[in-house]
Protein backbone atom coordinates (compact mmCIF):
# COMPACT_ATOMS: atom_id res chain seq x y z
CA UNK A 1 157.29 187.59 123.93
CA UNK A 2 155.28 184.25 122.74
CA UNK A 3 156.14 183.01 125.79
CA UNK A 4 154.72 185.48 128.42
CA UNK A 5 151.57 185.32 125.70
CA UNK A 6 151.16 182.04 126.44
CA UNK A 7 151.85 182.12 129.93
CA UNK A 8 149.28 185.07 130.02
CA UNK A 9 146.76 182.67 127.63
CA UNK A 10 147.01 180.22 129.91
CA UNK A 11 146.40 182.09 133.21
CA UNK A 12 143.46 183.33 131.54
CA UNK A 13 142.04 179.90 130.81
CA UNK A 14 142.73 179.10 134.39
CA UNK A 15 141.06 181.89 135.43
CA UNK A 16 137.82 180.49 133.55
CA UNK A 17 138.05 177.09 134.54
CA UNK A 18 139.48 176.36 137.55
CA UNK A 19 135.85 177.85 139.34
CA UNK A 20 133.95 174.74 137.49
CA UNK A 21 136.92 172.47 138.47
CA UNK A 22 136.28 173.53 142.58
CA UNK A 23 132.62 173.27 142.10
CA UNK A 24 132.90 169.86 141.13
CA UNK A 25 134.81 169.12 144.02
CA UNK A 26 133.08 170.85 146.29
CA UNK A 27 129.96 168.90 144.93
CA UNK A 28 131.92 165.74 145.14
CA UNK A 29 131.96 166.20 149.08
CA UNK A 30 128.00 166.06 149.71
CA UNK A 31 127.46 162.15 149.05
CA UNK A 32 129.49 161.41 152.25
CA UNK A 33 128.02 164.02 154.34
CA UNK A 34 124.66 162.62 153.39
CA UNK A 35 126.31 159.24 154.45
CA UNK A 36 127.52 160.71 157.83
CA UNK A 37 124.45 162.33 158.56
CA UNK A 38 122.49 159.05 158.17
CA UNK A 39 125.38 157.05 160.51
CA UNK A 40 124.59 160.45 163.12
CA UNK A 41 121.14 159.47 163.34
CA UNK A 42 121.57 155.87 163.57
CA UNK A 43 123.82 156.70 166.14
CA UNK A 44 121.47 158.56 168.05
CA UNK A 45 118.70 155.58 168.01
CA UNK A 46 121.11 153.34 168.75
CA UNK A 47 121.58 154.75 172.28
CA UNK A 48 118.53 153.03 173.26
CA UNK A 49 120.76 149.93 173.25
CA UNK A 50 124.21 151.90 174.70
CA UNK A 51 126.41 151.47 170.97
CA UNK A 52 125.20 154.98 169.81
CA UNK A 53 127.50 156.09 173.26
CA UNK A 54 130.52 154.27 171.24
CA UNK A 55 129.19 155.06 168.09
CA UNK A 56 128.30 158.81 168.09
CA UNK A 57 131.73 160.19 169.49
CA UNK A 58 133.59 157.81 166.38
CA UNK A 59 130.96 159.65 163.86
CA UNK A 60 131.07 163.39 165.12
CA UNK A 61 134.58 163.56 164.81
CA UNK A 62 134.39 162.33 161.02
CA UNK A 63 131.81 165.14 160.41
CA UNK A 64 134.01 167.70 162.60
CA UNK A 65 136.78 166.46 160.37
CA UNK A 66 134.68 167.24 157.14
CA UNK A 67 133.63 170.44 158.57
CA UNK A 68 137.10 171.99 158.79
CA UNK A 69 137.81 170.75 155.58
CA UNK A 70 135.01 172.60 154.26
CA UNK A 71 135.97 175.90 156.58
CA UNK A 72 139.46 175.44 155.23
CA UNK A 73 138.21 175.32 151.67
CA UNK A 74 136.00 178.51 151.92
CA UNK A 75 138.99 180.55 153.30
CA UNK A 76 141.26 179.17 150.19
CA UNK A 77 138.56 179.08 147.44
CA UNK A 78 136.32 181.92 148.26
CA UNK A 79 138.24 184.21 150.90
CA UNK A 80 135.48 183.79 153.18
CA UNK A 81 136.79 183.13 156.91
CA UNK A 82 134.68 180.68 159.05
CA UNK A 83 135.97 180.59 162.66
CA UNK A 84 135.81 177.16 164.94
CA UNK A 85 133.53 177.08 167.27
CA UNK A 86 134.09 173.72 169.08
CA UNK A 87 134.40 174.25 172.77
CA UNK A 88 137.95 172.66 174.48
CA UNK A 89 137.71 169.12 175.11
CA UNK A 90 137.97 168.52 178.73
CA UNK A 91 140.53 166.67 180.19
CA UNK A 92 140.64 162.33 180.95
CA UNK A 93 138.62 161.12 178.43
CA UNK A 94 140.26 157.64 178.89
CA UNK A 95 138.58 154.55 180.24
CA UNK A 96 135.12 154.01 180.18
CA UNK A 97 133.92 156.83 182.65
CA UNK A 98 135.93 159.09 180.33
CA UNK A 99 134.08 157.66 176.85
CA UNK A 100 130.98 158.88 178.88
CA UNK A 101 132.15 162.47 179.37
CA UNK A 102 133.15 162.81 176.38
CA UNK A 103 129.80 161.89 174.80
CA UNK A 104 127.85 164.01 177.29
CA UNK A 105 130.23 166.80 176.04
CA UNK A 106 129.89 165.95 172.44
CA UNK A 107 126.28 166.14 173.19
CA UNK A 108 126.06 169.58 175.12
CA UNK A 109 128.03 171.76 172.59
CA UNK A 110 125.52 173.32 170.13
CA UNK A 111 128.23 173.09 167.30
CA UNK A 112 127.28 169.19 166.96
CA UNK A 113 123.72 169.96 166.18
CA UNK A 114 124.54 173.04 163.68
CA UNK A 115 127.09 170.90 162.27
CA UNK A 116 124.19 167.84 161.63
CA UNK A 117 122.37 170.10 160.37
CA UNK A 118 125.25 171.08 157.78
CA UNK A 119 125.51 167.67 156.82
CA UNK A 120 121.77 167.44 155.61
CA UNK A 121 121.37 171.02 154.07
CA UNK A 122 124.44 171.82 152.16
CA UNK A 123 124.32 168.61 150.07
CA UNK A 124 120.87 170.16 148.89
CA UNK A 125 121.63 173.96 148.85
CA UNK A 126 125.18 173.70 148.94
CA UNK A 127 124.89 171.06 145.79
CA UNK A 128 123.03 173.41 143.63
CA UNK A 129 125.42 176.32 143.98
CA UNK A 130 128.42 174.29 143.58
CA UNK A 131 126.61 172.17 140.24
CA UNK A 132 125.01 174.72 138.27
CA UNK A 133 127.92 176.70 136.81
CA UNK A 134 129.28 173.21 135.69
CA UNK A 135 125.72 171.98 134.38
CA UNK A 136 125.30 175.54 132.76
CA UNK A 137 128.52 174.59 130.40
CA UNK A 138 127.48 171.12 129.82
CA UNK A 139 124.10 172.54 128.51
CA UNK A 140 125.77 174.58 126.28
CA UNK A 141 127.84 171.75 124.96
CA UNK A 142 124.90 170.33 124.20
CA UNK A 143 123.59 172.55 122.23
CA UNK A 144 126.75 173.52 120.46
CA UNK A 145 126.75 169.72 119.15
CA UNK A 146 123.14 168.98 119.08
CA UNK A 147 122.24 170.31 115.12
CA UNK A 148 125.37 167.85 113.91
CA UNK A 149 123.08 164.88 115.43
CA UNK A 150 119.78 166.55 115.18
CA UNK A 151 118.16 164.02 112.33
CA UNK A 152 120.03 160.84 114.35
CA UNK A 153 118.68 161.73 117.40
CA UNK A 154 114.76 162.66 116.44
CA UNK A 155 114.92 159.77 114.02
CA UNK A 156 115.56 157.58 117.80
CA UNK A 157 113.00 158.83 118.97
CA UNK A 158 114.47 162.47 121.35
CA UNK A 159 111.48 164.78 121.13
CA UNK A 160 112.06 168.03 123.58
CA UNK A 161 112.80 171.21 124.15
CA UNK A 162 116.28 173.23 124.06
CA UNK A 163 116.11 176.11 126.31
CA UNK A 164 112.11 176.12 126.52
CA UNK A 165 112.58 177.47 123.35
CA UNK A 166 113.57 174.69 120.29
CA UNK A 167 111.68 172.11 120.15
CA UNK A 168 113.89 169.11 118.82
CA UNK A 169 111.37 166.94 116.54
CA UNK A 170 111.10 166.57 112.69
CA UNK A 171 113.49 167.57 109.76
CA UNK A 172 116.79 169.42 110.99
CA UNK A 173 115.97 173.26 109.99
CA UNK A 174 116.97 176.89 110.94
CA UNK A 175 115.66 176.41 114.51
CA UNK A 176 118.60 173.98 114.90
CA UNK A 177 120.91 176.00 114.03
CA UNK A 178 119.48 178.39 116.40
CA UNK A 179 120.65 176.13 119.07
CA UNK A 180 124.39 177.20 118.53
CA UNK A 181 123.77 180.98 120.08
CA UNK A 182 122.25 179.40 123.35
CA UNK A 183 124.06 177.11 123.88
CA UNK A 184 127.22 179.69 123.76
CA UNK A 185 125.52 181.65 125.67
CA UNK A 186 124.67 178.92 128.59
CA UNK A 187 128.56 178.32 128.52
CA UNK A 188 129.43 181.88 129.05
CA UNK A 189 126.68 182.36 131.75
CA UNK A 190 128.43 179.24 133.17
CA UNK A 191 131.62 180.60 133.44
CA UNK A 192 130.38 184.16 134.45
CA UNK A 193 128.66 182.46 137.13
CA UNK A 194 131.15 179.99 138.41
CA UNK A 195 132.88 182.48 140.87
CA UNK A 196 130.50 184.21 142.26
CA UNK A 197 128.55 181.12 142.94
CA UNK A 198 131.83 179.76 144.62
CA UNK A 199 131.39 182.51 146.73
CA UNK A 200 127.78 182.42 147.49
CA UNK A 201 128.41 178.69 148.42
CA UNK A 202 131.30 180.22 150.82
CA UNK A 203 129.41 182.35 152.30
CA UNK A 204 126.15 179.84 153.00
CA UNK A 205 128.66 177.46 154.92
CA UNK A 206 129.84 179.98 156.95
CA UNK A 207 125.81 180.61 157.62
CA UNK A 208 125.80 176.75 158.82
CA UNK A 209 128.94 176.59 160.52
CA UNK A 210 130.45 179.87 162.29
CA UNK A 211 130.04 179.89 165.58
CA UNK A 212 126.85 181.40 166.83
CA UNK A 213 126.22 184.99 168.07
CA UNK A 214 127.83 185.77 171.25
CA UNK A 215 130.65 182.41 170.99
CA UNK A 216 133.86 184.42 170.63
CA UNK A 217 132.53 186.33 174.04
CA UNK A 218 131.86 183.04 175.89
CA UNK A 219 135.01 181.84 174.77
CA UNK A 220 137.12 185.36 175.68
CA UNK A 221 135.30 184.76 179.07
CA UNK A 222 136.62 181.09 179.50
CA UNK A 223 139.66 181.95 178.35
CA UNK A 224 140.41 184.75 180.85
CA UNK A 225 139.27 182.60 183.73
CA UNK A 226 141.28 180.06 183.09
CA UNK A 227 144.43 182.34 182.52
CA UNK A 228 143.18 184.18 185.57
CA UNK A 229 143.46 180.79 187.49
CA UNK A 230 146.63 179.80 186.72
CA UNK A 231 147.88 182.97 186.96
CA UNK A 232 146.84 182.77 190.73
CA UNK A 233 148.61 179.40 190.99
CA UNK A 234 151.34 180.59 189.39
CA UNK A 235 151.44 183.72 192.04
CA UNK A 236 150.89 181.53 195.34
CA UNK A 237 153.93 179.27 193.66
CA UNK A 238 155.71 181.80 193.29
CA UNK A 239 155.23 183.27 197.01
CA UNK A 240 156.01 179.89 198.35
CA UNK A 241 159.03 179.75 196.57
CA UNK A 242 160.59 183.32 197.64
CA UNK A 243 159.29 181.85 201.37
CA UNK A 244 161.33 179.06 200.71
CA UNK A 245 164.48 180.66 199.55
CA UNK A 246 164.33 182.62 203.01
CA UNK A 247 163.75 180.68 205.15
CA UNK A 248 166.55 178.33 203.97
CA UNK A 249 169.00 181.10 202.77
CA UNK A 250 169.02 184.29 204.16
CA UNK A 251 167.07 183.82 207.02
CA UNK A 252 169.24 180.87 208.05
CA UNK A 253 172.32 182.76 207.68
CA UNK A 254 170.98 185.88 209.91
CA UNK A 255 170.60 183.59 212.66
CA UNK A 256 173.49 182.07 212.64
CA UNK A 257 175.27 185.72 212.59
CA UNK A 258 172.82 186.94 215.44
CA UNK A 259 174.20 183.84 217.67
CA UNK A 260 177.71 184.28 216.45
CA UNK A 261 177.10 187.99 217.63
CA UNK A 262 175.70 186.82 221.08
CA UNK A 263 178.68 184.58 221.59
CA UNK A 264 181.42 187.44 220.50
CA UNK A 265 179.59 189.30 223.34
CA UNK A 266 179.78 186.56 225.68
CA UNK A 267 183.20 186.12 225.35
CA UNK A 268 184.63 189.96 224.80
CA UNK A 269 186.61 190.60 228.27
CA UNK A 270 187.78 186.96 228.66
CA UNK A 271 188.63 185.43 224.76
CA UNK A 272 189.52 188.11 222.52
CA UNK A 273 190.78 185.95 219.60
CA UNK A 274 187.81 183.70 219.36
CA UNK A 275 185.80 186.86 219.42
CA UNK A 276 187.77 188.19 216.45
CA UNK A 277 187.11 184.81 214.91
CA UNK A 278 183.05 184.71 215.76
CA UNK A 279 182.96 188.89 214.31
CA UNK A 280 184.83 187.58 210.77
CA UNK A 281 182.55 184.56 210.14
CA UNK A 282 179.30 186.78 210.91
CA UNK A 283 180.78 189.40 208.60
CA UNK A 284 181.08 186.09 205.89
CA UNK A 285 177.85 185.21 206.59
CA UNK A 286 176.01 188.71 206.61
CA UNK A 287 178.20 188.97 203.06
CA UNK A 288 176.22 185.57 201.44
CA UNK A 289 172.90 186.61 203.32
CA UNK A 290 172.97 189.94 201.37
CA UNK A 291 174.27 188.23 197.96
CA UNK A 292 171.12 185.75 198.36
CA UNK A 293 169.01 188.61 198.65
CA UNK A 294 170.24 190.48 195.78
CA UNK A 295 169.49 186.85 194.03
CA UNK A 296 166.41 186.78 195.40
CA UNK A 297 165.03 190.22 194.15
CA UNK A 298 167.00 189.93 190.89
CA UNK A 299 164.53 186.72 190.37
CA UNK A 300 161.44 188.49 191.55
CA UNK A 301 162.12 191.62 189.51
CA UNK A 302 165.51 192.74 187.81
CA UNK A 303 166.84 195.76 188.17
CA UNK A 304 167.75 196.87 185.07
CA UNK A 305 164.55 195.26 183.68
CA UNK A 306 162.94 198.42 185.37
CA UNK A 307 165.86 201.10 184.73
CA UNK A 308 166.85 199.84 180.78
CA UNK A 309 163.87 197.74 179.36
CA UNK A 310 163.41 194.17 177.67
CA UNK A 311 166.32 194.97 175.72
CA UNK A 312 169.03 195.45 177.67
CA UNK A 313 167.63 193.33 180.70
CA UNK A 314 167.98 190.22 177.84
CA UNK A 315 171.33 191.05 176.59
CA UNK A 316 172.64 191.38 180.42
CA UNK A 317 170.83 187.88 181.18
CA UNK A 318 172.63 186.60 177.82
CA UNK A 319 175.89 187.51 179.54
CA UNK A 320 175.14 185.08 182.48
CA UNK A 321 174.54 182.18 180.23
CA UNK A 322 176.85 179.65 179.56
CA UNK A 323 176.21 179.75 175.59
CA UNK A 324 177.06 181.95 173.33
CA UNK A 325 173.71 184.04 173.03
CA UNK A 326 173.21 186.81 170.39
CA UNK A 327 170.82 189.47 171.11
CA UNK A 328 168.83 191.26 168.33
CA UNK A 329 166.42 194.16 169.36
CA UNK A 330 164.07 196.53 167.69
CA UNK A 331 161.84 197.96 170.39
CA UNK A 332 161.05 201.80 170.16
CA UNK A 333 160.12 202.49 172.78
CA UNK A 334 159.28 201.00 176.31
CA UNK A 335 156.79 198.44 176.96
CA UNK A 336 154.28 198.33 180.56
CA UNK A 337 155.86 196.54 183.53
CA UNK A 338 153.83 193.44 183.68
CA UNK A 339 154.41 192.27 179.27
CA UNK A 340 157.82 193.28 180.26
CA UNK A 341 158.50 191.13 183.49
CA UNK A 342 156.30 188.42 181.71
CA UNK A 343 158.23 188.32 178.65
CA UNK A 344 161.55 188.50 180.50
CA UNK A 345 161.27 185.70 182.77
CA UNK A 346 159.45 183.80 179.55
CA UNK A 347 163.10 184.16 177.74
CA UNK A 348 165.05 183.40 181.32
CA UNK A 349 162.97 180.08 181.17
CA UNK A 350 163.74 179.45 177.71
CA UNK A 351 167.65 179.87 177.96
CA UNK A 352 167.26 177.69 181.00
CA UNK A 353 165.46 174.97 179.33
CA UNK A 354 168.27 175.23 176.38
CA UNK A 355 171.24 175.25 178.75
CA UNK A 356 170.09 172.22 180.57
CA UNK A 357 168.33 169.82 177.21
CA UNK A 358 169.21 171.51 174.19
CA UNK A 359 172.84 170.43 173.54
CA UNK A 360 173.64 173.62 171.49
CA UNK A 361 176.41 176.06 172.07
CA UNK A 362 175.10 178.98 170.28
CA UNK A 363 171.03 180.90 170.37
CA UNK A 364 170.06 183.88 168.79
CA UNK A 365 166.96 185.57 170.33
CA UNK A 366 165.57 188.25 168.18
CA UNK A 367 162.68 191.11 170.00
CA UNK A 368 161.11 193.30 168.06
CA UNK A 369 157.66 195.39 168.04
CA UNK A 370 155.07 195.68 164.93
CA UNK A 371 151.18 195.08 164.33
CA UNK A 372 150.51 195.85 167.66
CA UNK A 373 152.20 193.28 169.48
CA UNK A 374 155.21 192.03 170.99
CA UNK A 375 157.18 189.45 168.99
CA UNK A 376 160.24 187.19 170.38
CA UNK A 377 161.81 184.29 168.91
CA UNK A 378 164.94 181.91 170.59
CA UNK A 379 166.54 180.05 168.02
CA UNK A 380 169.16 177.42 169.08
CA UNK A 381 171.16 174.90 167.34
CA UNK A 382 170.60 172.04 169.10
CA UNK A 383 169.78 168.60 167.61
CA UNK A 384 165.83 169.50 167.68
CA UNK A 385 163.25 167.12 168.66
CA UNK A 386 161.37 169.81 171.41
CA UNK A 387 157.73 169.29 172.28
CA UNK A 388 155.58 171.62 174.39
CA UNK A 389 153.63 168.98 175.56
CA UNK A 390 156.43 167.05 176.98
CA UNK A 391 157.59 168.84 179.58
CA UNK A 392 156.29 171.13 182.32
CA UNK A 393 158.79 174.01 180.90
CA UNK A 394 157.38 175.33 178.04
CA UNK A 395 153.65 174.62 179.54
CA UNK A 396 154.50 177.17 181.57
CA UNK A 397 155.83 179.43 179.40
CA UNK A 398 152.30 179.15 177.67
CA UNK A 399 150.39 179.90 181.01
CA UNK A 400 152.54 183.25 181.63
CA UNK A 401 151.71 184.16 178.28
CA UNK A 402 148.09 183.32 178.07
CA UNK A 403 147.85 185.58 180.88
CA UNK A 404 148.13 188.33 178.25
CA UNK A 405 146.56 186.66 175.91
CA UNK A 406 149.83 185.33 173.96
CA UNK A 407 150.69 182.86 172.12
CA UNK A 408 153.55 180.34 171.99
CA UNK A 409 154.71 178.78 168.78
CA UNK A 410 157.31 175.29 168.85
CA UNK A 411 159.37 174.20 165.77
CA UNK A 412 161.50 171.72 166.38
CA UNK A 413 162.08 169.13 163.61
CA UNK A 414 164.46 166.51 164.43
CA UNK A 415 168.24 167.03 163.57
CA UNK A 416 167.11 170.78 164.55
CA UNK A 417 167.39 174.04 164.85
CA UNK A 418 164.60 174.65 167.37
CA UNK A 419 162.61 177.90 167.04
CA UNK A 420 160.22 179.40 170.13
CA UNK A 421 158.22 182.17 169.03
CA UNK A 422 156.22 183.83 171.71
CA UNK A 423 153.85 186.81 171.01
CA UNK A 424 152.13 189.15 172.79
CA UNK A 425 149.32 192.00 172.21
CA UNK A 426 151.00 194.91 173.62
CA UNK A 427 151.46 198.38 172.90
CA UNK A 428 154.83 201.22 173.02
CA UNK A 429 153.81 203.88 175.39
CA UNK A 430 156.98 205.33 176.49
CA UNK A 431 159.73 206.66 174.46
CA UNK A 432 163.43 204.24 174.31
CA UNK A 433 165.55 204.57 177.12
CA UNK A 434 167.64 201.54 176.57
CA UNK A 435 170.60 201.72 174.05
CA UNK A 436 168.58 199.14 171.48
C-alpha cells in the first residue's frame, strides 16, 4: 500500500514538473536557431562572391534538421502533429553541376523561407511561451524567501516592487510577510500554466512549419504521376516481356511443328516411318508449346488468383517454392482484381528474391485485412542484412505498390530474420470464397 502511494506521489509530482522541465528545453533550443538564422543570411550575401552556393545547402539542412526535431517534439510533448512539407530531392546531386541543382532546389521550395522565418520568430514568441511557466515559479520562490532576507537586502541597497504591489524598502513589516501568499500563488499559476502553454507553443510551431494550404494536394498530385509513370513502364516491360517469351517459346515451337507437319505430308505415300516419326515430335512439341502457354498466362494472371482469391492463390504459389513456406490468412472477404494481382505478384517477387539471396529454408507470410487496408508481411530466416536500396527487386516491389498508394517496410538487421511488410489501402467488397 505505501508503495503504490508513493508511486502515485511521485507520478503526481511528475505530472507538475516535468511541463517546466520541457519548457526549459524547449527554450534551450532558440540560441542556436538565432545562430542558424544569422549563418542563413550570411549565406545568402555571400552568394555575391559564389560561397553562399556551398554555404547555404550545408546551413539549410542544419535548420531542416532542427525543424524536425522541433515537429518531433510537438507530436511527443504536446500531441500536436506537424506534417513535412519538404518537396523530394531530385536525383544526381553529385559533382559540381549537381551542388548547383541542389541549391536552386533548396532555393525554390517555399518550406526554406517559412522555415527562416521559424528560426527568427519562435526564439521570440516561441521563448516566451516556453519561459514563463518556469519564470512564474522562480518568482514565487522569490517571494517565498524574500521576508527571511528582507532587512539584508534593503539594508544593500534593493528598493522595488513585489508583484506591483510590495514595495521592498525600510523596516521588514506585515507587507513582507504578505509576500508569502503571492509568491505561492505565482508558483501555482506556474504550474497551472506550464501545460497548456506547452501546448500553445505546439500549436504556434505547427503555425510556422506545416506545410502550407493546398501542399498535401500538390504532393498527392506528384505522387500519382509519378506512380502513374512507372506504372506505364512497368506495363510496356511487361508487354515486351510476354512478346519475348513468344516469340522464343511458343511461337518457335509452332513453327517447327507446322514444318514437321509439311514434311509428314511430303513424305506420306513414299516414307511412312519417318512420317510416324515427324507426327510424334510435332505432337512433343505442340505438348511444350501449350505447357509454355499455360506458363505464360499463369505469369500474366493466375488462375486460381481469379477463381479462389489472395489466399489460396499464395498458399498454391507456396507449394511451388523450394522452401518450406507457411501461409497465414485472415481475409473476409474478396479483395478487387488489380490490389489482388498487385499484391500477388508483390509476394511471387518476394519468395523469388528469398529463394535466390536469402539463404533460409523456412518463411512465414502472414495476410490479413483491418483499418481499411491490406496488410502482408514475409518473414524468413535468413542471415539478414537486406536493403531496398540495393537491389532492383524490392524497388520494384515499391513501384507496384505505390501504384496503389502502398507502402513497403524492410527490417533486416544483420544475423537476421528479415521482415517485408507491404500495405495497401483497400477495401472487402465481396463475400469469402476461398477456404481461408
Amino acid at each position: 500500500m505505501r508503495n503504490t502511494t508513493a508511486e502515485t506521489s511521485d507520478q503526481g509530482s511528475r505530472r507538475l514538473w516535468l511541463p517546466l522541465a520541457r519548457g526549459l528545453a524547449l527554450f534551450g533550443q532558440k540560441v542556436p536557431q538565432l545562430a542558424l538564422f544569422v549563418l542563413m543570411v550570411a549565406s545568402l550575401a555571400a552568394l555575391v562572391s559564389g560561397a553562399g552556393a556551398l554555404l547555404l545547402p550545408i546551413v539549410v539542412a542544419a535548420v531542416r534538421r532542427m525543424a524536425n526535431r522541433s515537429r518531433r517534439l510537438a507530436l511527443a510533448w504536446s500531441g500536436v502533429r506537424i506534417a513535412v512539407p519538404y518537396r523530394a530531392e531530385p536525383e544526381g546531386m553529385t559533382g559540381f553541376i549537381g551542388r548547383m541543382r541542389r541549391f536552386r532546389w533548396l532555393l525554390h521550395d517555399p518550406a526554406t523561407w517559412r522555415d527562416m522565418l521559424w528560426t527568427l520568430v519562435d526564439p521570440v514568441v516561441g521563448g516566451v511561451l516556453a519561459l514563463l511557466p518556469t519564470a512564474l515559479v522562480l518568482y514565487g520562490v522569490e517571494g517565498l524567501a524574500f521576508p527571511f532576507f528582507w532587512n539584508r537586502l534593503t539594508g544593500a541597497g534593493y528598493h522595488d516592487w513585489y508583484a506591483g504591489l510590495i514595495h521592498v524598502h525600510g523596516q521588514a513589516g506585515v507587507q513582507a510577510w504578505l509576500m508569502i501568499p503571492l509568491g505561492l500563488a505565482s508558483i501555482a499559476l506556474g504550474l497551472w500554466s506550464a501545460p497548456r502553454l506547452l501546448a500553445a507553443h505546439g500549436r504556434f510551431t505547427r503555425r510556422l512549419l506545416a506545410p502550407p494550404p493546398g501542399f498535401a494536394l500538390s504532393q498527392r498530385v506528384q505522387h500519382l504521376s509519378e506512380t502513374r509513370s512507372e506504372v506505364m513502364d512497368g506495363q510496356a516491360a511487361e508487354l515486351r516481356r510476354i512478346e519475348r517469351d513468344l516469340h522464343d517459346g511458343a511461337q518457335a515451337r509452332l513453327v517447327a511443328m507446322g514444318m514437321n507437319l509439311g514434311a509428314a505430308e511430303e513424305l506420306l505415300d513414299t516414307d511412312p516411318e519417318a512420317v510416324r516419326g515427324l507426327l510424334a515430335e510435332s505432337r512433343e512439341l505442340s505438348s511444350r508449346a501449350l505447357g509454355e502457354l499455360r506458363d505464360l498466362v499463369r505469369g500474366i494472371h493466375p488462375p486460381v488468383l481469379s477463381d479462389r482469391g489472395l489466399g489460396d492463390a499464395v498458399r498454391a504459389l507456396a507449394l511451388d517454392t523450394p522452401l518450406a513456406v507457411e501461409v497465414v490468412v485472415d481475409l473476409p472477404g474478396r479483395l478487387s482484381a488489380p490490389v489482388e494481382s498487385a499484391a500477388y505478384f508483390a509476394v511471387t517477387e518476394l519468395l523469388t528474391n528469398v529463394a535466390k539471396h536469402a539463404d533460409s529454408a523456412r518463411v512465414w507470410i502472414d495476410i490479413r485485412h483491418d483499418e481499411e487496408a491490406l496488410r502482408i508481411s514475409v518473414t524468413d530466416d535468413g542471415p539478414g542484412g537486406a536493403d531496398a536500396l540495393a537491389g532492383s527487386g524490392l524497388r520494384g516491389i515499391e513501384r507496384r505498390l505505390g501504384a496503389f498508394d502502398g507502402i513497403l517496410a524492410v527490417q533486416s538487421p544483420v544475423g537476421g530474420p528479415t521482415m517485408v511488410t507491404m500495405e495497401m489501402p483497400c477495401v472487402l467488397f465481396s463475400p469469402k470464397t476461398s477456404s481461408c
